[in-house]
Protein backbone atom coordinates (compact mmCIF):
# COMPACT_ATOMS: atom_id res chain seq x y z
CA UNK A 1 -3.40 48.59 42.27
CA UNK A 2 -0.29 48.40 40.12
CA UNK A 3 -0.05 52.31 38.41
CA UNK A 4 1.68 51.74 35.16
CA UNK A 5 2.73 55.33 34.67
CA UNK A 6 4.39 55.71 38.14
CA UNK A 7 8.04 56.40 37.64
CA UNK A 8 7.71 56.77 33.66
CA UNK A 9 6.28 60.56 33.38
CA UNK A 10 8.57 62.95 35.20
CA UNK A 11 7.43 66.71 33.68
CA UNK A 12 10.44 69.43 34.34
CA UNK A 13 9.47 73.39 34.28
CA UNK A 14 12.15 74.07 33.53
CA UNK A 15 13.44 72.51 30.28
CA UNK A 16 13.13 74.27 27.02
CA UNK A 17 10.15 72.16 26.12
CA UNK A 18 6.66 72.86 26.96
CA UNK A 19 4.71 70.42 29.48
CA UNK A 20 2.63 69.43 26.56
CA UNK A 21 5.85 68.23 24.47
CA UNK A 22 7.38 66.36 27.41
CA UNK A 23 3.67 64.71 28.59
CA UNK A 24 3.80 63.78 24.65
CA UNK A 25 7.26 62.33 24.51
CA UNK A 26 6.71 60.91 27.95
CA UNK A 27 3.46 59.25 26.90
CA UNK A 28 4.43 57.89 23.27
CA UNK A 29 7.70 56.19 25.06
CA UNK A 30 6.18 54.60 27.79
CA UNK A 31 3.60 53.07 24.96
CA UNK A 32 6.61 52.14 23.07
CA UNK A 33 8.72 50.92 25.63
CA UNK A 34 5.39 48.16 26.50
CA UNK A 35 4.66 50.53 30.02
CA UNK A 36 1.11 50.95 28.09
CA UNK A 37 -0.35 48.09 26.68
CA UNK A 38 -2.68 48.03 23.82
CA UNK A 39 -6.05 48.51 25.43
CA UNK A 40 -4.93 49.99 28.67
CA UNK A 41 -7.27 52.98 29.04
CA UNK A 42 -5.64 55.80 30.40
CA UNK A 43 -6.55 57.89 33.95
CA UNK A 44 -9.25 60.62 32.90
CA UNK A 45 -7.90 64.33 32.16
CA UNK A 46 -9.15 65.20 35.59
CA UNK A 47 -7.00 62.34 37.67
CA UNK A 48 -3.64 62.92 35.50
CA UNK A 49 -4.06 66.37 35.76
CA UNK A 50 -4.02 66.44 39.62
CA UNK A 51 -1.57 63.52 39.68
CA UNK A 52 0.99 65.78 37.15
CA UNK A 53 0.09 69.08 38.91
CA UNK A 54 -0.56 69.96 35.96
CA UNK A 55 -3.83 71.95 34.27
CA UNK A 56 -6.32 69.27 32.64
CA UNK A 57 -5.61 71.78 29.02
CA UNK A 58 -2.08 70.23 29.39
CA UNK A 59 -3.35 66.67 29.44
CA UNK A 60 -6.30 66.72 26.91
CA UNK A 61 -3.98 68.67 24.45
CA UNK A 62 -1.17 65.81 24.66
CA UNK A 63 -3.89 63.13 24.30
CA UNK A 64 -5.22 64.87 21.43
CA UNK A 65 -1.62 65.01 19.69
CA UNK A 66 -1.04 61.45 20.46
CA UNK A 67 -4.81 60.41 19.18
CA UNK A 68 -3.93 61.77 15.88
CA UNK A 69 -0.21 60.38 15.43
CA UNK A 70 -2.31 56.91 16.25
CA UNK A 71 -1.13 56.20 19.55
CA UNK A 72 -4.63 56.36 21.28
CA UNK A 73 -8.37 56.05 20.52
CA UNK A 74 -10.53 58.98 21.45
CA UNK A 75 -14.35 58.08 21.99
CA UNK A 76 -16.90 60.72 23.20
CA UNK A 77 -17.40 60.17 26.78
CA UNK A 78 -14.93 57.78 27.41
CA UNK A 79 -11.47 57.65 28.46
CA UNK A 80 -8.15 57.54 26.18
CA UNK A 81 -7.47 53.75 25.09
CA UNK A 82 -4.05 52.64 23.82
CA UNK A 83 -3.92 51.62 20.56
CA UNK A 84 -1.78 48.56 19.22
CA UNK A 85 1.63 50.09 17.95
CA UNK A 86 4.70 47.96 17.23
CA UNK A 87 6.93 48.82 20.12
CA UNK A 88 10.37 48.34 21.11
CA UNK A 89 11.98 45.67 23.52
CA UNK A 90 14.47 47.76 25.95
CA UNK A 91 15.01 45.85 29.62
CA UNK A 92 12.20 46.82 32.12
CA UNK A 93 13.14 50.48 33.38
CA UNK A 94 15.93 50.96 30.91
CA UNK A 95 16.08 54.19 28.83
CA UNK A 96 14.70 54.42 25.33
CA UNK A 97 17.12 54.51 22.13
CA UNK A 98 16.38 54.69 18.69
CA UNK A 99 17.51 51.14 17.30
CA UNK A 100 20.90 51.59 14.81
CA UNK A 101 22.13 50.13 11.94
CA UNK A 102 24.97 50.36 9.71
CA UNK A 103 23.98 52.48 6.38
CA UNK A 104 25.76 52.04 2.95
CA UNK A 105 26.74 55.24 1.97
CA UNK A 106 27.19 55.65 -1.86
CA UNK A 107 30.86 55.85 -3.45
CA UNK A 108 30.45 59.64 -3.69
CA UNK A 109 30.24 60.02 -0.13
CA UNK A 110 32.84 57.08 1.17
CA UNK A 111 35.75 58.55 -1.40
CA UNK A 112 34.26 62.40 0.28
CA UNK A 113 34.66 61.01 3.69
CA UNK A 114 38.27 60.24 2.57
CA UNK A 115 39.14 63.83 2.13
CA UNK A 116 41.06 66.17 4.68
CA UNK A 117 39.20 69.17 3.30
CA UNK A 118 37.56 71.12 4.37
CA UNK A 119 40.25 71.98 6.64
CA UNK A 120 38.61 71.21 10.46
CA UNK A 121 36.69 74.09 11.58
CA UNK A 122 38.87 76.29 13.00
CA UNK A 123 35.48 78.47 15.48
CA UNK A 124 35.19 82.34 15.46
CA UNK A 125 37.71 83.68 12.75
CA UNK A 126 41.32 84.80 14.14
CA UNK A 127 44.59 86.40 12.78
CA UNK A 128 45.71 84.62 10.77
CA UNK A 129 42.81 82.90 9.02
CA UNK A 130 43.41 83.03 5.28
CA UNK A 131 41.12 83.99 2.78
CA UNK A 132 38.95 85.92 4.45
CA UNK A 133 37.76 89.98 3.58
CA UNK A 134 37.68 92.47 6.60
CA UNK A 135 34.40 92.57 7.08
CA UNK A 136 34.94 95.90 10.01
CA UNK A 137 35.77 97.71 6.68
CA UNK A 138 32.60 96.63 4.24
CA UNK A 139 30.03 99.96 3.57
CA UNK A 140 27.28 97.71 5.52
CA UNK A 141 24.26 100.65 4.91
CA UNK A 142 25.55 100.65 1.26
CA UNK A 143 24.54 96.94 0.91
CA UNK A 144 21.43 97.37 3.16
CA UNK A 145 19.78 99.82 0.65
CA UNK A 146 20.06 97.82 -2.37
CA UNK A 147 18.44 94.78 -0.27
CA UNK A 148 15.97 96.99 0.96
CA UNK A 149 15.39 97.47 -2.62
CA UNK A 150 15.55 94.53 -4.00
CA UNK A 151 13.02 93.42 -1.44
CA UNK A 152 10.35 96.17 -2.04
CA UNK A 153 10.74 95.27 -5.87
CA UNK A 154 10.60 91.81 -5.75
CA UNK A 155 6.91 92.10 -5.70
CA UNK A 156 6.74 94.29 -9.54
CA UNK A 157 9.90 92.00 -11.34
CA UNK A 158 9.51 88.55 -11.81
CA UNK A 159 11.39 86.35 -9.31
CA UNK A 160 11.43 83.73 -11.87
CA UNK A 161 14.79 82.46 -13.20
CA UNK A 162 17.99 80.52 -11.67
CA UNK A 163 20.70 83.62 -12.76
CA UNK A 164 18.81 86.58 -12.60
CA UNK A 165 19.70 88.66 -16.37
CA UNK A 166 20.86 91.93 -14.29
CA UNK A 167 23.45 90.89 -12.17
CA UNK A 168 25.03 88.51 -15.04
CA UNK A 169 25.13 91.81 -16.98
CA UNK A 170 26.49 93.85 -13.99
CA UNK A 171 28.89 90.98 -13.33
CA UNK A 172 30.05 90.36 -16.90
CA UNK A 173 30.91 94.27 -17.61
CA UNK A 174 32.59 94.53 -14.20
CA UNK A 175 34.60 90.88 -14.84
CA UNK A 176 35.53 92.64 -18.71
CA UNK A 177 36.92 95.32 -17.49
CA UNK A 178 38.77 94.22 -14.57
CA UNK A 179 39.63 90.69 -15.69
CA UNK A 180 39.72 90.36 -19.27
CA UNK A 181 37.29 87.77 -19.68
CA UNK A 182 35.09 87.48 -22.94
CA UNK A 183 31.55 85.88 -22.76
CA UNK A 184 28.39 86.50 -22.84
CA UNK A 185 26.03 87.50 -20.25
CA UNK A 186 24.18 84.07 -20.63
CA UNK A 187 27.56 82.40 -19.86
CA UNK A 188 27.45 83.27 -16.29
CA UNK A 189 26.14 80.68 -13.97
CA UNK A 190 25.64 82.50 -10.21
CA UNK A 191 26.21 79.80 -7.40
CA UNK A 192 26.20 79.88 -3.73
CA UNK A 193 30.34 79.95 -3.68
CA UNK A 194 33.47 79.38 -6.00
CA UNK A 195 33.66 75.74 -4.24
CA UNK A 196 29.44 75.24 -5.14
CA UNK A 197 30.78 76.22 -9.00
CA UNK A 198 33.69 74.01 -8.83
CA UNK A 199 31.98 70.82 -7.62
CA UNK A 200 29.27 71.52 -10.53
CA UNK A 201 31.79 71.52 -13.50
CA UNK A 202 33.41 68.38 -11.66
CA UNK A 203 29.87 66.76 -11.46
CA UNK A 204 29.24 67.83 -14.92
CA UNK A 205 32.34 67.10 -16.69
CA UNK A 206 33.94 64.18 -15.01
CA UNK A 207 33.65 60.65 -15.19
CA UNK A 208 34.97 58.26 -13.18
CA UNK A 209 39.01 57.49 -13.80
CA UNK A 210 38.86 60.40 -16.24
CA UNK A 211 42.18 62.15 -15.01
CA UNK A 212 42.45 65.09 -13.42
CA UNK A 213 45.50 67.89 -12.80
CA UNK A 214 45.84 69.65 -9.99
CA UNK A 215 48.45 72.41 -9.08
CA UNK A 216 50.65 70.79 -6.27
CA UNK A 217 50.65 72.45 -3.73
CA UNK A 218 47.67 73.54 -4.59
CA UNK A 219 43.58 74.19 -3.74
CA UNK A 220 42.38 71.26 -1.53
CA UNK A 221 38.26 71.90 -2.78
CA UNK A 222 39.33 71.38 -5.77
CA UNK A 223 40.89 68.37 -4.95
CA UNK A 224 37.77 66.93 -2.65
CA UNK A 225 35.49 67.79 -5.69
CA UNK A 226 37.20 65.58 -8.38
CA UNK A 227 38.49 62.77 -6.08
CA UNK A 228 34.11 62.55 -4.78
CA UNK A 229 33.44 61.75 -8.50
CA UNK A 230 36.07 59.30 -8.79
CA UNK A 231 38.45 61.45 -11.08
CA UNK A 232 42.53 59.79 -11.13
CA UNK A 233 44.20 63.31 -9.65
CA UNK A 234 47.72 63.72 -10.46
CA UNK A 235 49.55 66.64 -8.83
CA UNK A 236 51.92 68.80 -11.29
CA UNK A 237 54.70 70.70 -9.30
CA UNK A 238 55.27 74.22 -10.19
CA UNK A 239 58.38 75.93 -11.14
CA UNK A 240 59.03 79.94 -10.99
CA UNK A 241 56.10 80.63 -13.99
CA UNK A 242 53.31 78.71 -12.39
CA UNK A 243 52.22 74.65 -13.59
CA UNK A 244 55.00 72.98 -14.86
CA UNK A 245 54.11 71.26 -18.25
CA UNK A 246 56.85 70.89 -20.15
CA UNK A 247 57.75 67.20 -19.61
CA UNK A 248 54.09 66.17 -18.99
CA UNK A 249 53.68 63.00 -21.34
CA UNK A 250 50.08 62.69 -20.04
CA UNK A 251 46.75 63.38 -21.39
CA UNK A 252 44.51 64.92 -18.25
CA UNK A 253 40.75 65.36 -18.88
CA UNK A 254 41.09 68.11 -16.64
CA UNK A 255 43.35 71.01 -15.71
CA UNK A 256 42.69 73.00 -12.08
CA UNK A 257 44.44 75.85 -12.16
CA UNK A 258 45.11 79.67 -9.91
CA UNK A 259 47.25 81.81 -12.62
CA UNK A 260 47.00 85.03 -11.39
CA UNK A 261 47.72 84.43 -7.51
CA UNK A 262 48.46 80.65 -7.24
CA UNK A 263 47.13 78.63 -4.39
CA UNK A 264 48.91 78.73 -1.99
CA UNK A 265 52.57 80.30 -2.85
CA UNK A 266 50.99 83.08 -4.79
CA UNK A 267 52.87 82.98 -7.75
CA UNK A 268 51.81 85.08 -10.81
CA UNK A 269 51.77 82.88 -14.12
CA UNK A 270 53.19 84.72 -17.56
CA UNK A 271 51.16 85.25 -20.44
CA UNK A 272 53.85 82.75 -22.18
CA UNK A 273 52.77 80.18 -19.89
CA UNK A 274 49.45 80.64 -19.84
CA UNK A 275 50.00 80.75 -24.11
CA UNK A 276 51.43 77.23 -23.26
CA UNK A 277 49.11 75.76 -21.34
CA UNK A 278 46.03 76.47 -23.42
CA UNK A 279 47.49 75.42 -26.76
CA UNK A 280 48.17 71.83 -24.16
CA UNK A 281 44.89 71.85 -23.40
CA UNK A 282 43.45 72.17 -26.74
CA UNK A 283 45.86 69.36 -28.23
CA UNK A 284 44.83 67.07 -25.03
CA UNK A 285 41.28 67.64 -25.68
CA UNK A 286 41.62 68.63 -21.75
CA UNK A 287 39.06 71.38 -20.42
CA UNK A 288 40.68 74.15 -17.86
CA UNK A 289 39.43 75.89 -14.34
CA UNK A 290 40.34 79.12 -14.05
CA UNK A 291 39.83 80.05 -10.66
CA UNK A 292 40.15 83.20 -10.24
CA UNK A 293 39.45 83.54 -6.47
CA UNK A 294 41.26 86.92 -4.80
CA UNK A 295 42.46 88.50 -8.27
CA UNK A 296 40.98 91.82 -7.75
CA UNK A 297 43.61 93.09 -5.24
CA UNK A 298 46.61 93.56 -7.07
CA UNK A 299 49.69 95.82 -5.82
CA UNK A 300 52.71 95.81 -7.39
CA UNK A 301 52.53 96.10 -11.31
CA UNK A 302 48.87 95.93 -13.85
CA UNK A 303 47.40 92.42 -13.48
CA UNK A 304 47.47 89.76 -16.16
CA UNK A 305 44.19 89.23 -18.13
CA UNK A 306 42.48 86.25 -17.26
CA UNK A 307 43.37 82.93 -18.91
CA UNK A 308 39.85 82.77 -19.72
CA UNK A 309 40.24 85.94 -22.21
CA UNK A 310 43.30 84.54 -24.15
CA UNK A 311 41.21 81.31 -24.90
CA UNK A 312 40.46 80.63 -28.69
CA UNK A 313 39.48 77.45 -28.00
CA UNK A 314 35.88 77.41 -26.33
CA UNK A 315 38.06 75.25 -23.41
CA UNK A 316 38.45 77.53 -19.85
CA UNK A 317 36.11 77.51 -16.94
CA UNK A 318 36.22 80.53 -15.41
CA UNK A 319 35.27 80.51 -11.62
CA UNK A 320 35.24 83.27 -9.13
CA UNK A 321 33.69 84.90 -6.00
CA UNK A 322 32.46 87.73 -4.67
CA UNK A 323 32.75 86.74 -1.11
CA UNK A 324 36.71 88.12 -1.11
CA UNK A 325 35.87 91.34 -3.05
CA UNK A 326 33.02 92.09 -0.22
CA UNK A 327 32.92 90.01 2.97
CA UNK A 328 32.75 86.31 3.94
CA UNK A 329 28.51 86.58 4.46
CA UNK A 330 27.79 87.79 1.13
CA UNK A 331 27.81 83.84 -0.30
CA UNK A 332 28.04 84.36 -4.05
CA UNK A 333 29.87 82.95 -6.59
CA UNK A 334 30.18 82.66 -10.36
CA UNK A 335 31.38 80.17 -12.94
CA UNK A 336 31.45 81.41 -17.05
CA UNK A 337 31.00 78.22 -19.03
CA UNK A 338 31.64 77.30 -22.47
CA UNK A 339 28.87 78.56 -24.62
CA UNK A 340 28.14 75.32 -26.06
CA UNK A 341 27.36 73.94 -22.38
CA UNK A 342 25.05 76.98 -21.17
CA UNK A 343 21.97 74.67 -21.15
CA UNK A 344 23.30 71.62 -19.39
CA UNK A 345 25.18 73.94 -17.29
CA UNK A 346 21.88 75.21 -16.04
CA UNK A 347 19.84 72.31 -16.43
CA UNK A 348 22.25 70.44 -13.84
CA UNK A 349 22.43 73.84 -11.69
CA UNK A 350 18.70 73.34 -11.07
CA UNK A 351 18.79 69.84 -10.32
CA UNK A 352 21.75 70.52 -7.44
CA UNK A 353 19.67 73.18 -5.90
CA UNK A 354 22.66 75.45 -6.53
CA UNK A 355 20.84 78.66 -6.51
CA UNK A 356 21.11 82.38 -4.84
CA UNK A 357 17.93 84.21 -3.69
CA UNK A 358 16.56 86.27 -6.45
CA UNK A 359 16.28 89.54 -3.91
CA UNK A 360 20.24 88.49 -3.25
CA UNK A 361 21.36 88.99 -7.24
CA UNK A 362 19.41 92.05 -7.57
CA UNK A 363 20.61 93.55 -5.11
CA UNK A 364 24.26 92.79 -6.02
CA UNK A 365 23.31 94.01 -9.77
CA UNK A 366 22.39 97.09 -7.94
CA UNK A 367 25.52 97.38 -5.74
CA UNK A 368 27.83 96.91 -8.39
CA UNK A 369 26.02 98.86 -11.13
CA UNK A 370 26.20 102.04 -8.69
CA UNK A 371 30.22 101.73 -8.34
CA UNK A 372 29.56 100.83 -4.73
CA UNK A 373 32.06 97.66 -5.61
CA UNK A 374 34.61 99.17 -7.73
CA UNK A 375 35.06 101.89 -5.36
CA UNK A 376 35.10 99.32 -2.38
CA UNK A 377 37.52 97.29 -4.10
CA UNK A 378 39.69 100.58 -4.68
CA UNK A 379 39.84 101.40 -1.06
CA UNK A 380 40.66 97.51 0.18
CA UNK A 381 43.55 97.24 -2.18
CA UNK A 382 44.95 99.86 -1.07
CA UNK A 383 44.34 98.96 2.82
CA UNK A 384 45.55 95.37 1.94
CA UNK A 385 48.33 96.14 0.73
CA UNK A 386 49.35 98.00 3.66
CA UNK A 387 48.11 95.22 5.70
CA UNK A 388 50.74 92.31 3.70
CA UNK A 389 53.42 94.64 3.85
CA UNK A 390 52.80 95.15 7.13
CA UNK A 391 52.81 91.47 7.82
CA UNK A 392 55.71 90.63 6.22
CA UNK A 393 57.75 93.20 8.32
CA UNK A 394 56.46 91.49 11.53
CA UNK A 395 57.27 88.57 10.47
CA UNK A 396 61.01 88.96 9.65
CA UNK A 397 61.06 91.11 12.64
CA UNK A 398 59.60 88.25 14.98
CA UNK A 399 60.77 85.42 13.21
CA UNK A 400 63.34 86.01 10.18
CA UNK A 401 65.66 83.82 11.15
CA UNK A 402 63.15 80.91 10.92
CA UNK A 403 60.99 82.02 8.41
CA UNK A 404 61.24 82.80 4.60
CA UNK A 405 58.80 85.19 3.89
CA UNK A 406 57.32 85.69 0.02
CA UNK A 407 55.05 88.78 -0.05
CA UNK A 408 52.59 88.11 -3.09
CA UNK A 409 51.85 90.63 -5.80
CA UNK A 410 48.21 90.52 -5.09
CA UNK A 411 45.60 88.24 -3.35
CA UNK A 412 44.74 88.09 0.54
CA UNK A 413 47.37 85.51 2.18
CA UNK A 414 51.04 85.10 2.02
CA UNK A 415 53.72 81.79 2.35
CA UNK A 416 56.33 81.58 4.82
CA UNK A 417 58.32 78.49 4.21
CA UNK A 418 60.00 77.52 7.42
CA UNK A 419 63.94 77.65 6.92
CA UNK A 420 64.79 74.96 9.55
CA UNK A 421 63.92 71.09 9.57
CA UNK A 422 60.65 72.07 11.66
CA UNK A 423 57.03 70.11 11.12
CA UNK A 424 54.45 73.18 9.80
CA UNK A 425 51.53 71.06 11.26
CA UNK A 426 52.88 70.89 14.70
CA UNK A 427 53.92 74.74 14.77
CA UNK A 428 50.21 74.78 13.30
CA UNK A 429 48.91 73.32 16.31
CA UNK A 430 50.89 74.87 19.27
CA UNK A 431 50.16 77.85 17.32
CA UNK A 432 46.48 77.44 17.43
CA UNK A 433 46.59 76.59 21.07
CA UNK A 434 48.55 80.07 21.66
CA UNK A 435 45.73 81.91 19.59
CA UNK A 436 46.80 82.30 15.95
CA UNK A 437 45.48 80.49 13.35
CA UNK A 438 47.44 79.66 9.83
CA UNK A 439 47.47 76.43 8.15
CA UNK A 440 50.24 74.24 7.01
CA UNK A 441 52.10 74.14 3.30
CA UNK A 442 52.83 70.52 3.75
CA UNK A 443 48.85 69.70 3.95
CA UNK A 444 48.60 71.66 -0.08
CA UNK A 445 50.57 69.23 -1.70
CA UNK A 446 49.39 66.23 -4.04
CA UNK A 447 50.87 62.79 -2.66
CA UNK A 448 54.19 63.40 -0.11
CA UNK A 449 54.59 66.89 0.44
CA UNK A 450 57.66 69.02 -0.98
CA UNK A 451 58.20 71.81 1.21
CA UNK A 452 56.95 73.00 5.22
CA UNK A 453 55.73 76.24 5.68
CA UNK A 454 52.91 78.73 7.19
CA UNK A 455 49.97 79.73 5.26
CA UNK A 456 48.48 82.74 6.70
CA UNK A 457 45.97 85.65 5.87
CA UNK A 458 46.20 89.21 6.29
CA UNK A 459 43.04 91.09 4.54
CA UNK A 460 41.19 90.80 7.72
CA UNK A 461 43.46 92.12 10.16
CA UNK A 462 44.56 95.32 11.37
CA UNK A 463 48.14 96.23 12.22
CA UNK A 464 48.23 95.66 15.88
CA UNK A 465 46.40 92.23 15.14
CA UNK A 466 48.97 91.79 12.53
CA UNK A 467 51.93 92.75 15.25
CA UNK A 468 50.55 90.46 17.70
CA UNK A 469 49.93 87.54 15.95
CA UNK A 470 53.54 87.65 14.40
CA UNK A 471 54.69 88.23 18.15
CA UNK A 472 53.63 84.60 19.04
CA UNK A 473 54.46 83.18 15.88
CA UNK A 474 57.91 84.45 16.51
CA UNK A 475 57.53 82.90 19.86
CA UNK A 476 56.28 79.20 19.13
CA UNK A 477 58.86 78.74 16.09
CA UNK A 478 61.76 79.77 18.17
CA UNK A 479 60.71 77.20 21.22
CA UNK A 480 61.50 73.52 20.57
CA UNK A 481 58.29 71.54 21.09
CA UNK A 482 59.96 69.60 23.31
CA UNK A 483 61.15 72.81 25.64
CA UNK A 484 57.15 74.23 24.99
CA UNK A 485 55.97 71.12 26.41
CA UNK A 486 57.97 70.54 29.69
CA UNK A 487 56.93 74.64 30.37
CA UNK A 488 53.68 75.56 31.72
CA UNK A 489 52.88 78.83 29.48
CA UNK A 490 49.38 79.81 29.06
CA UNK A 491 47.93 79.55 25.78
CA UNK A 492 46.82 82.98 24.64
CA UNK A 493 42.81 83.64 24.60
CA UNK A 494 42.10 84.57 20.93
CA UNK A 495 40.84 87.59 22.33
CA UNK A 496 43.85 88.81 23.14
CA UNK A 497 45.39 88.37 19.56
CA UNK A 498 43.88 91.75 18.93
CA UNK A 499 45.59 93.76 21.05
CA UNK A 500 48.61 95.90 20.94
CA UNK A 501 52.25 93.98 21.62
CA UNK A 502 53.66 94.79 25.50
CA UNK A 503 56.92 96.94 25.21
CA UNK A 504 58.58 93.77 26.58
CA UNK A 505 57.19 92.23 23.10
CA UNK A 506 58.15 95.25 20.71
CA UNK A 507 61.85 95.03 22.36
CA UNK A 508 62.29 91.68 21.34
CA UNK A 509 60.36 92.16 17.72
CA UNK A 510 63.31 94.63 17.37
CA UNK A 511 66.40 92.93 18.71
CA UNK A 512 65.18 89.93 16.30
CA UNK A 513 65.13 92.84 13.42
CA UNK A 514 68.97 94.00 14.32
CA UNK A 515 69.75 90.50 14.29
């Protein structure tokens, strides 16, 4: 007698699923698959049981899963019956897939899909990753206690509300007083990041062709976020003060802007630019971003007040994060919004499911309302400051013949524009497969890019990550790809990026630095 299960249920106790998922699966495909026809009555628990080496629970609980997903009938007394289900066609024998089909995806998505950023995952964080806090040097028990409050309080305050009133308070006083801005409280909108903020205000205030400016080079998110609405982007160079307007003949709907540590050469822009570009904007009828993404680490000189506190004209968005000022897993970030859009602003946050956990805000109200981030901020300006300088001495060491560095006045990442007629995104690479990250000026720009050069962080790095990393870079610059690639040198394991330079290293960090 023909068995029609022979061959088709193979049970492994091995594999992460339990016998009764794989009888299931096993079961429901060979129905599927036309093994089981409608009708068929299964063998009884007993027979399958024995036949599986399985225990008789096994079977009747799979039958009973399958009975109620409509695959069998179950009567009292008698055995399992397959029930008619529409089933696929696959060959005799031949394995199971799920049938596929092309699926329109909307214009949002295709002109998304178009985008080169984000940049491609780059896997566990290395030197010289930009933009990212050192998280070694974050007062982790600080942070725990005021979630461990906020947790054993969340029972007593109401959990109720998108921006929770004390950390817009907290947030606003500390943002005042460090950054000039003027708002009120009910201006803040919290998000899950800067980027979440930034594609809210494009979703909110952009229509399709409505023209956008963006700082070239400049942030790619930014540029992913109005391109995915269909916004015209125009790139706008820069010259020593920051966005060049002066000859702009245009009228943008939208300005992008980084004043106070542009993105990525770190410039600083001048109040009389800044003066300049809001009494543009206001003329244009154009709204602004601020973002205002690393500005709490400044070293050389007082900072600039934000653009957002010189405006008279109800006409900056001001976006930040907190993520830099603490570390990369504390995913907060803010936006301050006109007043006259608070309620759309909110309205559409809702509807995007752009919301932090209500334990989350409290317990950053609580962190910053005790000084913990003021005095953490203190103490990593300082440390980063050591850490650029630091990084700018390895690199002329290592590499100043080949690389012009510019150390920024503030901020978490410097530029190194590459002196000779190299490609930045094919040092990028080779770099990457020796174990140092960095990313490439030429991929910043708007349209066909200007300059070559190395984009690389230094917050999260200590100084014999910093003097190894520069090491290599020195190394790869100085080799001609097409020498690299007839050698057989071992990439090194991003492991070892951490460790201190070999003598053999340091002696040729310092001929470089008599050169």
């Amino acid at each position: 007698m023909h068995d029609p299960l022979s061959g088709v249920i193979d049970l492994d106790p091995r594999s992460g699923k339990t016998l009764v998922q794989q009888l299931c699966d096993r079961l429901r495909e060979a129905i599927l698959a036309g093994h089981l026809q409608p009708g068929q009555h299964l063998p009884s628990s007993r027979q399958l049981a024995r036949r599986l080496k399985v225990s008789r629970n096994t079977v009747s609980f799979a039958v009973e899963q399958l009975a109620m997903e409509g695959y069998f009938h179950v009567a009292q007394g008698r055995r399992p019956t397959v029930a008619a289900v529409a089933r696929s066609s696959p060959a005799s024998g031949a394995p199971l897939h799920r049938a596929s089909r092309a699926i329109q995806v909307s214009r949002w998505a295709e002109r998304l899909s178009r985008s080169d950023w984000p940049f491609e995952q780059e896997g566990a964080p290395r030197p010289f990753s930009p933009g990212l806090a050192d998280a070694r040097e974050f007062p982790h028990d600080l942070w725990a206690r005021c979630l461990r409050r906020a947790a054993r309080n969340a029972d007593r305050a109401s959990m109720v509300g998108v921006n929770r009133p004390g950390l817009r308070v907290a947030l606003l006083r500390h943002l005042a007083e460090h950054r000039g801005v003027k708002a009120a409280a009910h201006q803040l909108v919290i998000t899950p990041s800067a980027q979440s903020a930034i594609e809210l205000i494009a979703r909110t205030i952009v229509d399709q062709d409505d023209t956008a400016w963006l700082e070239s080079p400049g942030y790619g998110g930014a540029r992913a976020a109005f391109e995915a609405v269909g916004a015209r982007i125009l790139g706008v160079g820069l010259d020593d003060r920051g966005l060049s307007i002066a000859k702009r003949i245009d009228r943008p709907r939208l300005i992008f802007v980084t004043p106070s540590h542009q993105y990525p050469t770190g410039r600083l822009m001048p109040v009389s630019r800044r003066q300049e570009l809001l009494g543009f904007a206001a003329s244009a009828g154009a709204v602004i971003i601020e973002d205002d993404y690393d500005s709490e680490f400044h070293y050389d000189g007082r900072p600039v007040a934000s653009l957002q506190g010189l405006d008279r004209g109800n006409t900056v968005f001001y976006v930040g994060t907190l993520s830099k000022s603490t570390f990369a897993d504390i995913r907060v970030g803010y936006a301050i919004v006109p007043e006259s859009l608070v309620t759309i602003f909110e309205r559409a946050q809702r509807h995007g499911g752009q919301i932090v956990a209500a334990s989350v805000q409290d317990a950053l109200a609580d962190f910053i309302n005790e000084g913990y981030l003021a005095q953490h901020i203190r103490k990593m300006a300082r440390l980063y400051r050591a850490r650029r300088d630091r990084l700018v001495q390895a690199l002329k060491a290592a590499a100043g013949d080949r690389l012009e560095v510019m150390p920024p006045a503030g901020g978490m990442q410097l530029l190194a524009y590459l002196r000779a007629h190299d490609d930045d995104r094919t040092i990028t690479t080779r770099l990457a497969e020796a174990g140092v990250t960095v990313r490439p000026l030429s991929r910043h720009f708007v349209g066909e890019a200007a300059g070559q050069g190395l984009f690389l962080g230094f917050a999260a790095w200590n100084e014999r990550e910093i003097d190894a990393g520069a090491d290599v870079i020195g190394r790869i610059i100085s080799t001609p790809a097409e020498a690299a690639s007839k050698r057989s040198s071992r990439p090194v394991p991003a492991g070892r990026v951490g460790k201190a330079p070999s003598r053999r290293s340091r002696r040729r960090s310092n001929r470089h630095a008599g050169a």
